[in-house]
Each structure stands twice: as structure tokens, then as C-alpha cells.
Protein backbone atom coordinates (compact mmCIF):
# COMPACT_ATOMS: atom_id res chain seq x y z
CA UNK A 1 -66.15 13.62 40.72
CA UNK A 2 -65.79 17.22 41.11
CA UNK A 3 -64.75 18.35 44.98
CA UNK A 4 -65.20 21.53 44.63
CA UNK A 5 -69.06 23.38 46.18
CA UNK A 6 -70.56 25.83 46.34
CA UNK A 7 -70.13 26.27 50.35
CA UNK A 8 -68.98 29.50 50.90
CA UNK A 9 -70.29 29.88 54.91
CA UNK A 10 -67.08 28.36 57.28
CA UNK A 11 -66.88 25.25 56.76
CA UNK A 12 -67.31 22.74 59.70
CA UNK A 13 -64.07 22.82 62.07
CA UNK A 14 -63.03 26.43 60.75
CA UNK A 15 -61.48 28.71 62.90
CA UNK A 16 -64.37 30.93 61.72
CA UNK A 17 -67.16 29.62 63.58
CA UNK A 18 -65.39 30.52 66.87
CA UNK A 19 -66.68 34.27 65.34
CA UNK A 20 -64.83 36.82 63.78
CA UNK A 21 -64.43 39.37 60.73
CA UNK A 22 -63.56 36.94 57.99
CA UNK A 23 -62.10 40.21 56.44
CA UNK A 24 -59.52 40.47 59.30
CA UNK A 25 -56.73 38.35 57.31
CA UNK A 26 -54.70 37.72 60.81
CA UNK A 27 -57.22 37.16 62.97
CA UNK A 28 -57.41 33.69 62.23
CA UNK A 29 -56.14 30.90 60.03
CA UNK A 30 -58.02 28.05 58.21
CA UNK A 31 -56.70 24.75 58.86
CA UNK A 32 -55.92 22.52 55.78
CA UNK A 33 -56.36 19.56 58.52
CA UNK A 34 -58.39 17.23 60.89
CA UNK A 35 -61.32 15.01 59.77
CA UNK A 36 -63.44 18.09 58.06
CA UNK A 37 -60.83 19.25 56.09
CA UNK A 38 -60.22 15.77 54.58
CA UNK A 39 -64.10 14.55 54.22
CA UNK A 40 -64.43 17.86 52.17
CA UNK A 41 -62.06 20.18 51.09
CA UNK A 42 -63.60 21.71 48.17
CA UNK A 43 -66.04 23.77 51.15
CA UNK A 44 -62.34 24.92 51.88
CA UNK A 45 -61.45 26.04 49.05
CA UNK A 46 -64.67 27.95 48.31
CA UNK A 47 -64.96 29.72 51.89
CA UNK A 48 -61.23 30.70 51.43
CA UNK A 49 -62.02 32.71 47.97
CA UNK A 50 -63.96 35.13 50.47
CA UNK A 51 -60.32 36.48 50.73
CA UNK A 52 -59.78 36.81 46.69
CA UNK A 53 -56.66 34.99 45.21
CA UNK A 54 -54.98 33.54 48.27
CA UNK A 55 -56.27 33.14 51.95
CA UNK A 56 -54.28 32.72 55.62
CA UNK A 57 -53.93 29.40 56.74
CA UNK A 58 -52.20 26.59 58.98
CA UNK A 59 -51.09 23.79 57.22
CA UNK A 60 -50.20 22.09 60.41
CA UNK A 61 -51.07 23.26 64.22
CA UNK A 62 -48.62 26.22 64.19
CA UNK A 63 -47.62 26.65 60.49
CA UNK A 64 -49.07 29.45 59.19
CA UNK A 65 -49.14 30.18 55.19
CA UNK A 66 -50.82 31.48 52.44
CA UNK A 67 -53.18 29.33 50.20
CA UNK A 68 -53.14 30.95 46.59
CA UNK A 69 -56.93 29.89 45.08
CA UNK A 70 -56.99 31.91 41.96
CA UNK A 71 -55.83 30.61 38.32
CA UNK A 72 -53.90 33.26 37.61
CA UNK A 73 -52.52 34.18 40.76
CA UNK A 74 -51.34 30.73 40.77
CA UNK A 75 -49.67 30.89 38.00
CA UNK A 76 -48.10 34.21 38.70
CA UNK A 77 -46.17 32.66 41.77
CA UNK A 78 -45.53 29.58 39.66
CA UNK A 79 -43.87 31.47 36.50
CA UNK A 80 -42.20 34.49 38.24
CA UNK A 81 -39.01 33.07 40.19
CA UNK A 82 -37.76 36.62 40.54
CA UNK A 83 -40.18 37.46 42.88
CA UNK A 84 -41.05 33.83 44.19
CA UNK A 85 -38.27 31.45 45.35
CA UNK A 86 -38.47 27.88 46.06
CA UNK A 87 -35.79 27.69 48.43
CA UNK A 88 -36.72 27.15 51.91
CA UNK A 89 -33.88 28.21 54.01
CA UNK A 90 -35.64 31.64 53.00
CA UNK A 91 -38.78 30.01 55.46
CA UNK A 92 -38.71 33.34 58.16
CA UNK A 93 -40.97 31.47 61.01
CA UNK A 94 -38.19 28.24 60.81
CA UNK A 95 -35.56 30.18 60.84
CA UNK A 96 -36.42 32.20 63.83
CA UNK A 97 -37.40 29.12 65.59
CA UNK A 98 -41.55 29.49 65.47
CA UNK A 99 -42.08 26.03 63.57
CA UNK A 100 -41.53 22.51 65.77
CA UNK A 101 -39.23 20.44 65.26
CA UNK A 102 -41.39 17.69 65.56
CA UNK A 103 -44.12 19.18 63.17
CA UNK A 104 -45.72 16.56 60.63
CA UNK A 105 -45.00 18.97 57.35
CA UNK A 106 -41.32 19.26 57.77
CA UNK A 107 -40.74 16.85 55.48
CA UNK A 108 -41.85 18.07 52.59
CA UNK A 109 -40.90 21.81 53.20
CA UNK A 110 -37.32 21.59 55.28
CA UNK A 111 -34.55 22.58 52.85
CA UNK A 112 -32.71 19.43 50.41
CA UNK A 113 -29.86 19.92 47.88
CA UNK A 114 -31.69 19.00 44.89
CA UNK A 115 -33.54 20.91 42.59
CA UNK A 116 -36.92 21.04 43.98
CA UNK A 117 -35.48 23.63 46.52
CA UNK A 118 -33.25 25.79 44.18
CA UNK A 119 -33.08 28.52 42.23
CA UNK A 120 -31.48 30.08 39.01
CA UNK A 121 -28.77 28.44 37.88
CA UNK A 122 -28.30 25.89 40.58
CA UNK A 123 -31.96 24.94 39.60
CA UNK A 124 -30.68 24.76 36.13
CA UNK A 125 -27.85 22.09 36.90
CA UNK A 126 -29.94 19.85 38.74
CA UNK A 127 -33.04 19.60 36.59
CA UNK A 128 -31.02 19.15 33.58
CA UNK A 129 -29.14 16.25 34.71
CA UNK A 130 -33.28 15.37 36.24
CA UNK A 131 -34.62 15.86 32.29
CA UNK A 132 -31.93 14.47 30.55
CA UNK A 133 -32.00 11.26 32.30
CA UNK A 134 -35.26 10.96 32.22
CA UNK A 135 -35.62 11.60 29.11
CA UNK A 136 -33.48 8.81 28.31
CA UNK A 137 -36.12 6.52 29.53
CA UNK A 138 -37.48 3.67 26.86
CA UNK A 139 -41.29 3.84 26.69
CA UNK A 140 -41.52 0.06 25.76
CA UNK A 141 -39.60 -1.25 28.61
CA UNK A 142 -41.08 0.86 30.87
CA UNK A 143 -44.15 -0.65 29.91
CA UNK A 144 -43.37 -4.44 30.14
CA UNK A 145 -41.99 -3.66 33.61
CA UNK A 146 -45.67 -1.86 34.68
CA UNK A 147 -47.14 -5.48 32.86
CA UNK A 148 -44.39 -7.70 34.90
CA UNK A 149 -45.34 -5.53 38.44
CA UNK A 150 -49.15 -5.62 37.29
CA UNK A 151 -49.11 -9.16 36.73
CA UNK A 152 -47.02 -10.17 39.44
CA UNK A 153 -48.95 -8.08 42.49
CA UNK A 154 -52.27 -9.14 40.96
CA UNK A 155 -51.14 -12.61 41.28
CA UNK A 156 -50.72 -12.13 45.47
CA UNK A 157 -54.52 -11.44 45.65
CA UNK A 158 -56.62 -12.82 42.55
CA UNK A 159 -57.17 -15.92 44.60
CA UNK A 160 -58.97 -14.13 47.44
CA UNK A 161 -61.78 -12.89 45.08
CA UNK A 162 -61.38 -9.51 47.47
CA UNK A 163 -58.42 -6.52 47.46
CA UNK A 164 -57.43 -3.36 49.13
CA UNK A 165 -56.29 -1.72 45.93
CA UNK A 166 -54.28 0.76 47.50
CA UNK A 167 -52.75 -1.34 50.54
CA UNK A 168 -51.87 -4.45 47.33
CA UNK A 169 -51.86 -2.72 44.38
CA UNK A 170 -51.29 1.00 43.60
CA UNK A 171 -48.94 2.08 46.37
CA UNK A 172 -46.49 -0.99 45.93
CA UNK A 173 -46.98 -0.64 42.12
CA UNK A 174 -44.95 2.54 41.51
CA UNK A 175 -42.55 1.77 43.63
CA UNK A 176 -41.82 -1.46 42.26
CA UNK A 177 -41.64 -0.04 39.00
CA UNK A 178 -39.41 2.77 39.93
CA UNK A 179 -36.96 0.28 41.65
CA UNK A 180 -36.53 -0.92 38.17
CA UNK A 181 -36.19 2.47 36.70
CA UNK A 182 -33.46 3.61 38.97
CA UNK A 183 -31.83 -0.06 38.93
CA UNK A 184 -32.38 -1.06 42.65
CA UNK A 185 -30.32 -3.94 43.72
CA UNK A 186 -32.33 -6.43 45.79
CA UNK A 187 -31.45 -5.92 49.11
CA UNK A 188 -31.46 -1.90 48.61
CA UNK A 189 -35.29 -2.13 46.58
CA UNK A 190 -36.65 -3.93 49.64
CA UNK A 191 -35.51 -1.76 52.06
CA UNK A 192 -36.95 1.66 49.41
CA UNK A 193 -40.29 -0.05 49.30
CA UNK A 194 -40.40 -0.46 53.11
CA UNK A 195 -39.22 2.59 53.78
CA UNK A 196 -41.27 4.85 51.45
CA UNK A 197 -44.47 2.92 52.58
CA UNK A 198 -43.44 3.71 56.34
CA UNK A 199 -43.40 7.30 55.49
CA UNK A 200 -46.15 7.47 53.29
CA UNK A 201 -48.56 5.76 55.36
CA UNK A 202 -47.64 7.37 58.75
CA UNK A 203 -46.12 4.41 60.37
CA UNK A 204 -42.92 4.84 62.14
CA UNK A 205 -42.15 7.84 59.48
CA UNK A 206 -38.41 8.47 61.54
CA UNK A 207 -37.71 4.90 61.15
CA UNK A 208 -38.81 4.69 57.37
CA UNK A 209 -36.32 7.96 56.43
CA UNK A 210 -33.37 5.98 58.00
CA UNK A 211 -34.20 2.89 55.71
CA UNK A 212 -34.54 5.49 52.92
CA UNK A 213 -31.38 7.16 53.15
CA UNK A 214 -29.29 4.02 54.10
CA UNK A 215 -30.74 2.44 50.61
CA UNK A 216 -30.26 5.18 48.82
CA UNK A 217 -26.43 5.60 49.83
CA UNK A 218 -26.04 2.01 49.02
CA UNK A 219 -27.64 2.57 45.96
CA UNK A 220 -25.60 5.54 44.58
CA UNK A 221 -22.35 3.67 45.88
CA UNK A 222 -23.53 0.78 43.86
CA UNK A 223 -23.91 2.37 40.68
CA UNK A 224 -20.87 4.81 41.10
CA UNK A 225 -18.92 1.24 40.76
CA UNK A 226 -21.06 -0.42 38.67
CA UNK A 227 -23.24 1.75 36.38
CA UNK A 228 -25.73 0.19 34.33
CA UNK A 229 -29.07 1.27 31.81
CA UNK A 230 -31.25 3.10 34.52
CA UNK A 231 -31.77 6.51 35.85
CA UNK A 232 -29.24 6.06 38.78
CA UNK A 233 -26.26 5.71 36.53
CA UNK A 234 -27.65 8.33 34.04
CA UNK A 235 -27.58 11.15 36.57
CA UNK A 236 -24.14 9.80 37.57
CA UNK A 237 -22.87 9.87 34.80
CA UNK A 238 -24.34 13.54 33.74
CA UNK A 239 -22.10 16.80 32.82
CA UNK A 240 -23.63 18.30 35.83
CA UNK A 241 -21.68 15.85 38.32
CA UNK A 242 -23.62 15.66 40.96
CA UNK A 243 -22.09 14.86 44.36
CA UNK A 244 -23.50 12.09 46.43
CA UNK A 245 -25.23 13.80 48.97
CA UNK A 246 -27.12 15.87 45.86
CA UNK A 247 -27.39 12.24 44.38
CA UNK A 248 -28.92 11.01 46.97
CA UNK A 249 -31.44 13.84 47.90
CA UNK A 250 -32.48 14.00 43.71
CA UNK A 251 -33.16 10.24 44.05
CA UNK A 252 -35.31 11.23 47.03
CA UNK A 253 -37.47 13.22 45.97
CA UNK A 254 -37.81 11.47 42.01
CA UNK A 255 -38.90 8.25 43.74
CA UNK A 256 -40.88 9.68 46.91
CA UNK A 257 -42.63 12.60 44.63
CA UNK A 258 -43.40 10.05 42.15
CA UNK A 259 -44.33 7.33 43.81
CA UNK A 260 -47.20 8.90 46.22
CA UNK A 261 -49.13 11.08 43.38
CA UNK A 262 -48.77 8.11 41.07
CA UNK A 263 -50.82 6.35 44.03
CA UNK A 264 -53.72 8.61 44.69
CA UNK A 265 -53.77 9.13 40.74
CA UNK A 266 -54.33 5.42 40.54
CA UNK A 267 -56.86 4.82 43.25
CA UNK A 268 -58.65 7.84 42.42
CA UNK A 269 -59.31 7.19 38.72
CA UNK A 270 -60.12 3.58 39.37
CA UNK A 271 -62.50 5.12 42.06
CA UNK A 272 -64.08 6.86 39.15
CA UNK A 273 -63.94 4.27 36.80
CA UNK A 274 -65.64 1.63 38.80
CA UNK A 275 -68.45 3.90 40.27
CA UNK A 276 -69.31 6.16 37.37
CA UNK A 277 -71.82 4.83 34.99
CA UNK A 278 -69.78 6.72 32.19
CA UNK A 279 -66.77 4.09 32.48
CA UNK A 280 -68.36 0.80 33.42
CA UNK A 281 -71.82 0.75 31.60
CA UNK A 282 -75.43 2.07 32.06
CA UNK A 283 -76.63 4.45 29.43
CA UNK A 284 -73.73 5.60 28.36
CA UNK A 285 -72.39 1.90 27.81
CA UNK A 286 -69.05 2.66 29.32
CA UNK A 287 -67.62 4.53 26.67
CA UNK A 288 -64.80 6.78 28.21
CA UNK A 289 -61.38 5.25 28.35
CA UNK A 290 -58.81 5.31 31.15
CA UNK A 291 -57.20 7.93 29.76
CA UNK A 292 -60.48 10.14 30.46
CA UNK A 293 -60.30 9.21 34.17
CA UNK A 294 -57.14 10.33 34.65
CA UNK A 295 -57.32 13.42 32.87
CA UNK A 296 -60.91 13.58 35.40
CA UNK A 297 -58.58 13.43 38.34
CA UNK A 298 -55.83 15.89 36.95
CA UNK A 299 -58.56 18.32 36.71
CA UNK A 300 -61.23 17.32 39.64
CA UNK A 301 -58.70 15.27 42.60
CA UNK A 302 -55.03 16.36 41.56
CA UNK A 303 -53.42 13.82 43.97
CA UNK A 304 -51.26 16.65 44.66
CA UNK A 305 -54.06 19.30 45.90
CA UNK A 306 -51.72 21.79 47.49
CA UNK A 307 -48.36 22.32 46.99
CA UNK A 308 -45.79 24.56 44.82
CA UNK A 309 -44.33 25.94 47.64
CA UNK A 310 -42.58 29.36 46.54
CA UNK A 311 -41.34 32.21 49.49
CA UNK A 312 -41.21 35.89 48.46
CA UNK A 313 -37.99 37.21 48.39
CA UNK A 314 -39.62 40.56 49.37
CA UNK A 315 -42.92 41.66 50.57
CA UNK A 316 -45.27 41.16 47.12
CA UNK A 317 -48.69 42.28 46.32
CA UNK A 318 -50.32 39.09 44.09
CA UNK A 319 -53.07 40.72 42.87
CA UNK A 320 -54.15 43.33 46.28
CA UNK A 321 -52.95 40.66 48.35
CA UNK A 322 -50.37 40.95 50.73
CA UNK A 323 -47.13 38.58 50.94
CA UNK A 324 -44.72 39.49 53.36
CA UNK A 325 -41.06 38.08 52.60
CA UNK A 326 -39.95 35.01 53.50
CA UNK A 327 -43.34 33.22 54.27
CA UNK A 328 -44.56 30.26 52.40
CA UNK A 329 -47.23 30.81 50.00
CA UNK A 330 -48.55 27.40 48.48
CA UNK A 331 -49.92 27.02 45.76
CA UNK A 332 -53.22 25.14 45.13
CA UNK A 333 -53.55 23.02 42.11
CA UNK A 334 -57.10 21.67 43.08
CA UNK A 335 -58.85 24.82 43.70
CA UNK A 336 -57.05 26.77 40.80
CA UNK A 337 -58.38 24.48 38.47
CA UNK A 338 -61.66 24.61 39.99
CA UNK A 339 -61.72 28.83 39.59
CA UNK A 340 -64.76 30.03 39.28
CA UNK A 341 -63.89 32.27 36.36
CA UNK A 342 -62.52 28.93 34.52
CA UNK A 343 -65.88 27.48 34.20
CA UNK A 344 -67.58 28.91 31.11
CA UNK A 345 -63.98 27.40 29.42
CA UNK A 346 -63.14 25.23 31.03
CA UNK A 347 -64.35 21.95 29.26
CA UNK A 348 -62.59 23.69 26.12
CA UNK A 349 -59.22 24.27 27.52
CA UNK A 350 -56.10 22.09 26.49
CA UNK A 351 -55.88 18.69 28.65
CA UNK A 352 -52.98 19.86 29.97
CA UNK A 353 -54.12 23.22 31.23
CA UNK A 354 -54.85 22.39 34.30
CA UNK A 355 -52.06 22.52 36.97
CA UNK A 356 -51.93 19.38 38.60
CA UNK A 357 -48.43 19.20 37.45
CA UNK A 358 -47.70 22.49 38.31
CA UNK A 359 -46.01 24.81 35.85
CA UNK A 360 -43.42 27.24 35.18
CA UNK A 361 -39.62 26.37 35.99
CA UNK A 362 -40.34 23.97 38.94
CA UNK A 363 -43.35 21.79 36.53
CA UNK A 364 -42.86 18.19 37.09
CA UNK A 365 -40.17 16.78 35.04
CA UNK A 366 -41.56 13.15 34.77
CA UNK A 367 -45.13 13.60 34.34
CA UNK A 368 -45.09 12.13 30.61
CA UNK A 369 -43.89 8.45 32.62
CA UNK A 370 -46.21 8.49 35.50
CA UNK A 371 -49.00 8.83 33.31
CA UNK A 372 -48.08 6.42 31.07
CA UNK A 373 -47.46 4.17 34.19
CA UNK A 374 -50.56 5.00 35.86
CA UNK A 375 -52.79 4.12 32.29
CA UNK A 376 -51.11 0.86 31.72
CA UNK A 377 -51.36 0.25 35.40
CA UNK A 378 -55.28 0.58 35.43
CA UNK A 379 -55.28 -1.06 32.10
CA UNK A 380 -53.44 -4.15 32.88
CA UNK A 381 -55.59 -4.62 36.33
CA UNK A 382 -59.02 -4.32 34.33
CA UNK A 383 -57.86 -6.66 31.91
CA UNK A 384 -56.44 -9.14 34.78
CA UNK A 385 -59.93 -8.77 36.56
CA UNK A 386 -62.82 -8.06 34.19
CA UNK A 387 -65.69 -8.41 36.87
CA UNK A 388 -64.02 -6.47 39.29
CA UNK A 389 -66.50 -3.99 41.49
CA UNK A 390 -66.57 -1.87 44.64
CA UNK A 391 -67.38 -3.83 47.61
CA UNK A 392 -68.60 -0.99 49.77
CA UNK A 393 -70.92 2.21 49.22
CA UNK A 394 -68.65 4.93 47.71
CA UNK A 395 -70.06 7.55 50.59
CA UNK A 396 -68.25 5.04 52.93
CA UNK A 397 -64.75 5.68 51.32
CA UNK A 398 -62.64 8.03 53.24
CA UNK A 399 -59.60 10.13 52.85
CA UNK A 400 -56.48 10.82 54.06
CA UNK A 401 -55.49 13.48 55.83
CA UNK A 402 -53.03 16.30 55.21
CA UNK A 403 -52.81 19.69 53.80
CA UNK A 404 -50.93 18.40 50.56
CA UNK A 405 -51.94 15.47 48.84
CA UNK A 406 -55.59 14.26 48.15
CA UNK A 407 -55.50 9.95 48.29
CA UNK A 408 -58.66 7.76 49.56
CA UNK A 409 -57.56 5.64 52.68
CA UNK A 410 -58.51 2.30 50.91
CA UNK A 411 -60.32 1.18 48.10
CA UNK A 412 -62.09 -2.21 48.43
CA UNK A 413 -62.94 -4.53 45.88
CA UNK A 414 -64.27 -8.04 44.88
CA UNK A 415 -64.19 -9.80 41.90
CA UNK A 416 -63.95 -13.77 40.48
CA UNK A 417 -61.92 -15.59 42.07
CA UNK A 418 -58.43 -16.22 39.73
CA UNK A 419 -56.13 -18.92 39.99
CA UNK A 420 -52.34 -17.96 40.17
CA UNK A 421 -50.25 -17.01 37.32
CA UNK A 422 -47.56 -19.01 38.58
CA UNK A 423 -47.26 -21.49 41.70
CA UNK A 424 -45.99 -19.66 45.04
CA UNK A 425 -43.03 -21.27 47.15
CA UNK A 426 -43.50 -22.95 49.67
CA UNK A 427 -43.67 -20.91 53.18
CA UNK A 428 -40.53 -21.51 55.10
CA UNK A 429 -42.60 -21.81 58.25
CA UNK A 430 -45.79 -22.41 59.68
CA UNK A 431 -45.90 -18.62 60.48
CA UNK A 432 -45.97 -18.04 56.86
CA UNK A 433 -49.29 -17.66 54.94
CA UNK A 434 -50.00 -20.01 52.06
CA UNK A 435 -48.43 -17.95 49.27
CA UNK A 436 -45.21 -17.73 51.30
CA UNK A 437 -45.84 -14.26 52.79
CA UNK A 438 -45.97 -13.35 56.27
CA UNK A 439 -49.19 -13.12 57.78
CA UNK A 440 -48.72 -9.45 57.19
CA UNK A 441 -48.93 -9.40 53.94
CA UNK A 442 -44.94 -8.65 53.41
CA UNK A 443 -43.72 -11.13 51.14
CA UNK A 444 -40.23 -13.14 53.45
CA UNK A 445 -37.14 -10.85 51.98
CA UNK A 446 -39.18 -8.05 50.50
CA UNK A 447 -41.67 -7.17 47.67
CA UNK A 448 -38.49 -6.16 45.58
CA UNK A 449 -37.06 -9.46 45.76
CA UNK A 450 -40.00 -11.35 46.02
CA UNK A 451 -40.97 -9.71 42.75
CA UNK A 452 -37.46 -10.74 41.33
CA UNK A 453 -38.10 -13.99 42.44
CA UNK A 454 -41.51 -14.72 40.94
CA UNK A 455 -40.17 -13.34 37.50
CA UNK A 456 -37.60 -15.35 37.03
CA UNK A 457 -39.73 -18.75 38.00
């Protein structure tokens, strides 16, 4: 399951074709976008190492930035915050009024008052009250909620004998879970699933950040007056005393840069483990374990491909390349793991060498919970469906699009027809579908509620 190839000519839809010295850094950018880019961006990456450890390129039709390929120049920008800062008010083109407003990456580069986008000791405050709530976490309960979610979304499908496992199972999954971690009331949970699936699927993405940050003020107002044993009331309560709007910006980016790796990590390994011979039988006899798959994707498909975004805080030279200050340089997990130089190694290095977590200061704080979630996840679907299979080619699977994350568009699958766990209420009108959901699939009052609900029957 390896992206990466051995292309190094332009790939299709690069700027190069038009002509040009591919030596000429400025004379052109490669796009980290469109329809080539996501059918196959490992040609990407290995055209861009023409340029050595980073390459020019757009991540979005006038956004220009530089794509760090190499292993070790990635983790030079990664562990060096002296020369490398993650704060984005530093961004030179947005500040001088060169980047849309209206531009589709915004989101996850304009500036936020949490930790992702600070620096020294601010960085320090926020991620400790991040880790030390976090860390507060019980293992065991977060796994009987993943069973209860698992059990409970399996149960909306396993009498069609057919799924979308991305559009009903891994992207509500995490976020279902998570509304349990950060104790979600039920009107505020429905309203954070909605919203976060507006935004991560492209769909009214304005109108899914107002549902977002309505919840999430409800939320923190909630659990300022009534604090309970989740993550919410944990940061509250923290030595760092975080003010709302920080509150509400940490939550943001815990839930929404959880919940969307989590997804592709999912899909992806289940992608593997239901096409490759290695998991589900032939001569190997299905001998690798869940665990193996995701590790495969950490390595091969980090569902975060390109990201780390660090600005210099003066013109740098990574390694004979040229950084001028204040543009972004982003980092990119997939292709540093798939360096050249790593592969004699490679198979030998630690697990967790490879950087789809990131590393240095800014690593991800929760990535010991979203892989537990993710293996239990897959675990507790296999075991709910034992026949299940692809129902379509795997060449016919598409991705998304984007310049950050790698996720398939949809993953379809068939399997024995199941009976339900537990009986459905009865649809409050003849609009509803037989499992009292709206014909679009929305459950009336919300998945978090509806998941409440079906628990408690």
C-alpha cells in the first residue's frame, strides 16, 4: 500500500509540463491539488525531490509554500523552534494581503489561541493543560465507549447487508466517541457532529463553523457550571486557567484534529485489511493483525500527508535550501517517511519512527488514544461483521482532495445480512425511514442523541 513511485518526470497536471527549468525554484510552483494530485501523490512527492529537501509549491490556487521531502530536513524544522515558529500571524503573504479571503486552506493555517499556533512558553501553558488532561483519560472506559459507538452505528446498517464505511461508520465514529470524552451534552453533541461533518466533507463549511463554535461555547459554559469526569472540565479546571475563548479554540482543534485523521486512519487500514491477502487469507492465511495495518498506514498513507506548518523567523538555509522569513514551509510526513535514503532501514526502524504524528515540541499529544480508538474500532466492526468484503474493484476507490490530509472518498462494502441489536423506534412520520431516521440517513434529533437514546433502551 505504498504511494510513493518512482515517477520522477512532472507528473500529470504539473506546472512543469507547461516547460521550464525545473532548477528555476520561482519559476513555477507544484500544486498539491486537483484530480492528479489526489489519484497519485506519491509521483508528487518524487518529482519534487528534483529540488533536494524541500520544493516550491501552491497548496491552494495562490498560496505559495515550501514542501520539505527529506527525513531529516523534516525533522530539522520540526525540532528547532528557534529558527521555525508555528505561529501564523508571522504568515508574510496574509499579512500583506496576497492570500484570499475566501481561500479553501484558511482554515487550517489562519492564526487560533491555542497551542497548535504558539510558541515558547505560551506553547508550554497550553499543551500542558492539553497533556495533563489527556492524560487523565481511563483506557477501559474509553474502550467500552468505542464498543457502545461500534455497536450502536453498526446496528443502523447490518440489516442492509451493504455500507459506506466512511459516510456510516468511521467519520461518525470518532466523533461520537469524542463527544463522550469531552462530556457533550445532547443538544451541544448533535450540533459538533453536524457541524464537524459539514466542514470535513465540504458541505456548507461557513455554516458548519457557526454550529461548531455555538456548541462549543455552550459546551465550555456548561461545564464551567457543572464540571464533571471528561476532558472539558479537566482543562477547566487546570493550573494553566485557560480563558474561554482559548477553551474554546483548544477544544477545536482536539476534536476537529482528532476526529478527521482518526477517519482516514480507519478507512485506510480497513482498505488494507480487506484487500491485502496478508490480512484476510490466501497464502499467507491472514496472519497480520490490525495493529500491523495501522502501523502500514502510519508509515505508507499518514492520513495527515502534509502538514507541520512552521514559518522562519528569519531567512534559513535547511540544508542549501533557501527559506525566506515569514513563509510557510510544511512539512511532509508521507514523503519523509518514504525518503529514499530510509529504505535500506527502514523495515528495521522503531514503529514509531515514522512521522505521521509529527515530532518535536508540536508532536501530537493524543496519539496513544486515537490509536487505541482506531484498533478497537476496526476490531469491534470485524468481529460485528465476519464476512464483510469490498463491493467494488479497489482501482475504482478514489480520494479526496486537498494538499493536507490523505482519506479515500468512500469505502463500500457488503456482507450478511444482521438483524438489529436492539429494536428501532418507531418513525414519527411517514417521511421517516424504517429505523426512525430521515431518509437522509440523519437519525430525528441527532446521532449524539440518537446514540444516547439507543443505549439506554
Amino acid at each position: 500500500m505504498n504511494e510513493q513511485s518512482d515517477f520522477a518526470s512532472p507528473p500529470p497536471g504539473c506546472p512543469a509540463h507547461a516547460g521550464g527549468d525545473a532548477t528555476q525554484m520561482d519559476s513555477f510552483r507544484t500544486p498539491l491539488y486537483g484530480e492528479e494530485w489526489a489519484a497519485d501523490p506519491g509521483a508528487f512527492y518524487a518529482y519534487l525531490r528534483q529540488y533536494g529537501p524541500a520544493a516550491p509549491v501552491e497548496l491552494a490556487p495562490g498560496v505559495p509554500a515550501t514542501l520539505v521531502t527529506e527525513y531529516a530536513a523534516a525533522l530539522h524544522v520540526l525540532q528547532n523552534p528557534e529558527d521555525f515558529s508555528k505561529d501564523s500571524r508571522r504568515w508574510r503573504d496574509f499579512n500583506e494581503g496576497r492570500i484570499a479571503p475566501d481561500s479553501p486552506v484558511l482554515p487550517m493555517m489562519a492564526y487560533r489561541p491555542n497551542a497548535f499556533y504558539a510558541d515558547g512558553a505560551e506553547h508550554l501553558r497550553l499543551r500542558q493543560a492539553v497533556t495533563d488532561s489527556l492524560a487523565r483519560l481511563d483506557t477501559h472506559r474509553v474502550s467500552r465507549q468505542v464498543e457502545r459507538v461500534s455497536s450502536y452505528l453498526v446496528d443502523q446498517f447490518s440489516e442492509r447487508g451493504t455500507a459506506d464505511l466512511i459516510e456510516d461508520y468511521t467519520k461518525l465514529l470518532s466523533l461520537l466517541v469524542f463527544n463522550d470524552i469531552f462530556g457533550c451534552p445532547a443538544d451541544a453533541g448533535n450540533r459538533l457532529v453536524e457541524g464537524f461533518t459539514k466542514m470535513f466533507d465540504g458541505v456548507d463549511a461557513e455554516a458548519g463553523s457557526v454550529l461548531i463554535a455555538e456548541a462549543l461555547a455552550e459546551l465550555v459554559a456548561f461545564k464551567r457550571a457543572k464540571p464533571g469526569n471528561d476532558v472539558t472540565s479537566w482543562l477547566l479546571e487546570h493550573p494553566a486557567k485557560l480563558s474561554d475563548e482559548e477553551m474554546i479554540h483548544q477544544l477545536l482543534t482536539l476534536i476537529g484534529a482528532g476526529a478527521e485523521p482518526m477517519r482516514n486512519l480507519m478507512a485506510t487500514a480497513l482498505l488494507i485489511m480487506l484487500s491485502d491477502e496478508r490480512f484476510f487469507g490466501g497464502q499467507y492465511g491472514g496472519a497480520l493483525l490490525v495493529e500491523d495495518a495501522i502501523d502500514e498506514v502510519l508509515w505508507n498513507v499518514p492520513p495527515v500527508s502534509n502538514f507541520g506548518i512552521h514559518y522562519p523567523v528569519r531567512d534559513v538555509d535547511l540544508y542549501g535550501v533557501k527559506l525566506p522569513a515569514g513563509a510557510p514551509v510544511v512539512v511532509s510526513f508521507a514523503a519523509a517517511n518514504a525518503d529514499p535514503s530510509l529504505s535500506s532501514s527502514r523495515q528495521t526502524l522503531s514503529k514509531r519512527a515514522h512521522l505521521a504524528w509529527s515530532a518535536g515540541p508540536h508532536a501530537c499529544p493524543a496519539k496513544d488514544p486515537a490509536q487505541l480508538i482506531s484498533i478497537a474500532a476496526i476490531e469491534k466492526l470485524l468481529n460485528h461483521l465476519p464476512d464483510i468484503e469490498l463491493s467494488v474493484p479497489v482501482s475504482s476507490l478514489t480520494w479526496r482532495p486537498g494538499p493536507f490530509t490523505r482519506g479515500l472518498v468512500s469505502l463500500p462494502v457488503r456482507f450478511s445480512p444482521v438483524r438489529r441489536v436492539r429494536p428501532q423506534p418507531a418513525p414519527a412520520s411517514a417521511s421517516s425511514g424504517a429505523s426512525g431516521q430521515k431518509a437522509g440517513g440523519k437519525p430525528k434529533g441527532g446521532w449524539w442523541s440518537s446514540m444516547l437514546a439507543w443505549w439506554r433502551d
